[in-house]
C-alpha atoms as a PDB file:
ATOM      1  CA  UNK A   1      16.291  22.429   6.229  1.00  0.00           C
ATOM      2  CA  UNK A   2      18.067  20.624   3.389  1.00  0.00           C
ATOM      3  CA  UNK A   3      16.186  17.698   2.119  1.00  0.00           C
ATOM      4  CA  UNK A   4      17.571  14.755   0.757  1.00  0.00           C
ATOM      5  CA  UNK A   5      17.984  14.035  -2.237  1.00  0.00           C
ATOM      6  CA  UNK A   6      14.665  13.373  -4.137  1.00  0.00           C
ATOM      7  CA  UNK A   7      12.578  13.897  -1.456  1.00  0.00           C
ATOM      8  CA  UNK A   8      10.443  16.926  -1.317  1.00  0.00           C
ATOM      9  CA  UNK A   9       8.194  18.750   1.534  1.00  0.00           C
ATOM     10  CA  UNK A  10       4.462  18.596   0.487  1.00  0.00           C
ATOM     11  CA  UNK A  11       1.836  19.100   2.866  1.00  0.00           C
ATOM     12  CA  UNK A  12       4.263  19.046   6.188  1.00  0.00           C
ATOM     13  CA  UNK A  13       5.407  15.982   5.175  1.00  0.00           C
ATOM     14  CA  UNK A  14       8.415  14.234   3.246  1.00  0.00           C
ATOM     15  CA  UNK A  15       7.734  12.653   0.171  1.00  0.00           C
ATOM     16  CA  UNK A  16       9.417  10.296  -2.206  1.00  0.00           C
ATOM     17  CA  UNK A  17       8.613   7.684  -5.175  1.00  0.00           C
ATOM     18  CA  UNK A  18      10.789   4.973  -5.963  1.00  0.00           C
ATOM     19  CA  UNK A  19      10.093   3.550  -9.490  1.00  0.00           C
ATOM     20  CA  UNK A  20      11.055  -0.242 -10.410  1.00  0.00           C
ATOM     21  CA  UNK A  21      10.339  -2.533 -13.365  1.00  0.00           C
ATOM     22  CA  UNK A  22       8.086  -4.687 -11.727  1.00  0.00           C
ATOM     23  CA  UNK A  23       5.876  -5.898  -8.457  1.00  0.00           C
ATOM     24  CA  UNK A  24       8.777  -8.200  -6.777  1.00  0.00           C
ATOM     25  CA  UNK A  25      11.540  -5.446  -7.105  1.00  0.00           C
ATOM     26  CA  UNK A  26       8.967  -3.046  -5.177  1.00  0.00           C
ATOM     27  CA  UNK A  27       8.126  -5.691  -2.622  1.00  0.00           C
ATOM     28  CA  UNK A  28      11.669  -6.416  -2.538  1.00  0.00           C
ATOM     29  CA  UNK A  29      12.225  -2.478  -1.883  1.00  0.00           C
ATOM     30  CA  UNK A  30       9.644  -2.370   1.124  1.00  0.00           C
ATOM     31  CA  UNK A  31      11.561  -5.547   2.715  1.00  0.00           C
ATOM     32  CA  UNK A  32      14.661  -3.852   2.574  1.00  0.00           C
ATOM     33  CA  UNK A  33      13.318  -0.813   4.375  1.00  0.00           C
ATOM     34  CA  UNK A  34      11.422  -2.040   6.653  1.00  0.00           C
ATOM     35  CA  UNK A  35      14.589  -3.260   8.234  1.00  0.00           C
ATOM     36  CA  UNK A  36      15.624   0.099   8.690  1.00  0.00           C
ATOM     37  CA  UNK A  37      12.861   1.107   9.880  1.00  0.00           C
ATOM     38  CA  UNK A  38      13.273  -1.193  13.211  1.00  0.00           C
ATOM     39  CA  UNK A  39      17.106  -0.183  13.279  1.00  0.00           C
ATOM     40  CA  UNK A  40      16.007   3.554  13.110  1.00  0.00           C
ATOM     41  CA  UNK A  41      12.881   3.111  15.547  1.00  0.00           C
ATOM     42  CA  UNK A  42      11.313   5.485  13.000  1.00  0.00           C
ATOM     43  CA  UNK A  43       8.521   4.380  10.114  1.00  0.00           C
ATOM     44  CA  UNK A  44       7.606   6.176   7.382  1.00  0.00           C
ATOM     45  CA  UNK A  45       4.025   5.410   5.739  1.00  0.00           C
ATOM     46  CA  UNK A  46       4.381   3.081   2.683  1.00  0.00           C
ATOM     47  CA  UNK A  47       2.009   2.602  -0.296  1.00  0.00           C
ATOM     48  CA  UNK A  48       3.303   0.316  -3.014  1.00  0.00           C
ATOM     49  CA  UNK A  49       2.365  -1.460  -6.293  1.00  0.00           C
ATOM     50  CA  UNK A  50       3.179  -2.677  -9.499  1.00  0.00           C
ATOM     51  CA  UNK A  51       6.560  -0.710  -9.914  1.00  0.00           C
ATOM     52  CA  UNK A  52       6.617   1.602  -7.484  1.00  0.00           C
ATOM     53  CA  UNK A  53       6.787   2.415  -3.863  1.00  0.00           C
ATOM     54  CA  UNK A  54       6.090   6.060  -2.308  1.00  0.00           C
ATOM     55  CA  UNK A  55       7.407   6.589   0.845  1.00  0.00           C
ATOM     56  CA  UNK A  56       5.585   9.188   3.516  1.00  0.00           C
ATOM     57  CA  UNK A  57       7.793  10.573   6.318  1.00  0.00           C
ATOM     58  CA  UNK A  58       6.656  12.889   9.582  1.00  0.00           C
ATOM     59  CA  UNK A  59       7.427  13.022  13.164  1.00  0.00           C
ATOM     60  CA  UNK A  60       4.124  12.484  14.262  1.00  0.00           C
ATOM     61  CA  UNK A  61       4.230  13.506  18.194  1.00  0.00           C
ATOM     62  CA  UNK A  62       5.325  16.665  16.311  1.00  0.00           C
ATOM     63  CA  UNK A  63       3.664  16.875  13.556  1.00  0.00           C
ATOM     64  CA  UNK A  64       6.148  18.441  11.396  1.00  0.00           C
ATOM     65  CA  UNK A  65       9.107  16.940   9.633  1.00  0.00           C
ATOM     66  CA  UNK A  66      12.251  16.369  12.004  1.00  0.00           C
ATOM     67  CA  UNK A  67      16.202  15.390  11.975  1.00  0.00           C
ATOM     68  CA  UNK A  68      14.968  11.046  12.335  1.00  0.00           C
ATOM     69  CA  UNK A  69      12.828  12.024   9.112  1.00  0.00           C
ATOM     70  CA  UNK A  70      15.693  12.929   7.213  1.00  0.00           C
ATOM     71  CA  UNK A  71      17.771  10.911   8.476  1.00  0.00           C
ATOM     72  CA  UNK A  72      15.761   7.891   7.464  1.00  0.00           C
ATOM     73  CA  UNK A  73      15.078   9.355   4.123  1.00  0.00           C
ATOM     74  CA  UNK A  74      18.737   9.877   3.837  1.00  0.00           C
ATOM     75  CA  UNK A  75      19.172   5.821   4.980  1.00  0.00           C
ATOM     76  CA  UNK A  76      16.940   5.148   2.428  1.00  0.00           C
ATOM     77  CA  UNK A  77      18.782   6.694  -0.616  1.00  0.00           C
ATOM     78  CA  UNK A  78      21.551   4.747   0.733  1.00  0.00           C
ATOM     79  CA  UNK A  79      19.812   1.708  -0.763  1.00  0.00           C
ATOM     80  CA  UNK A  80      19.006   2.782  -4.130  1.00  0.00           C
END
């Protein structure tokens, strides 16, 4: 399984953090994928804060990490 870019497998799941320069680009960053999250019927768990944004992604009915995982993560890079 190649991951995306960025991303990496830790604890079955895939991981990524997004760093920004402050809260409203973050924010900004969650609004923006949240969209694709509807348009991929696929959400990935999202913790965010001052500056940054860590994304969580796993198919959960299989509990393992699956082709709409990566391709959402791939989506994603798509906006940064």
């Amino acid at each position: 399984m190649r991951l995306p870019e960025g991303w990496k497998e830790i604890d079955g799941r895939l991981m990524c953090e997004f760093e920004f320069g402050d809260y409203e680009q973050a924010k900004n960053f969650v609004d923006q994928i949240s969209q694709l999250f509807q348009v991929h019927n696929h959400h990935a768990d999202v913790h965010f804060g001052w500056g940054y944004v860590i994304l969580e992604l796993m198919t959960h009915d299989q509990q393992a990490i699956t082709e709409l995982d990566l391709n959402l993560a791939a989506a994603i890079n798509e906006l940064r």
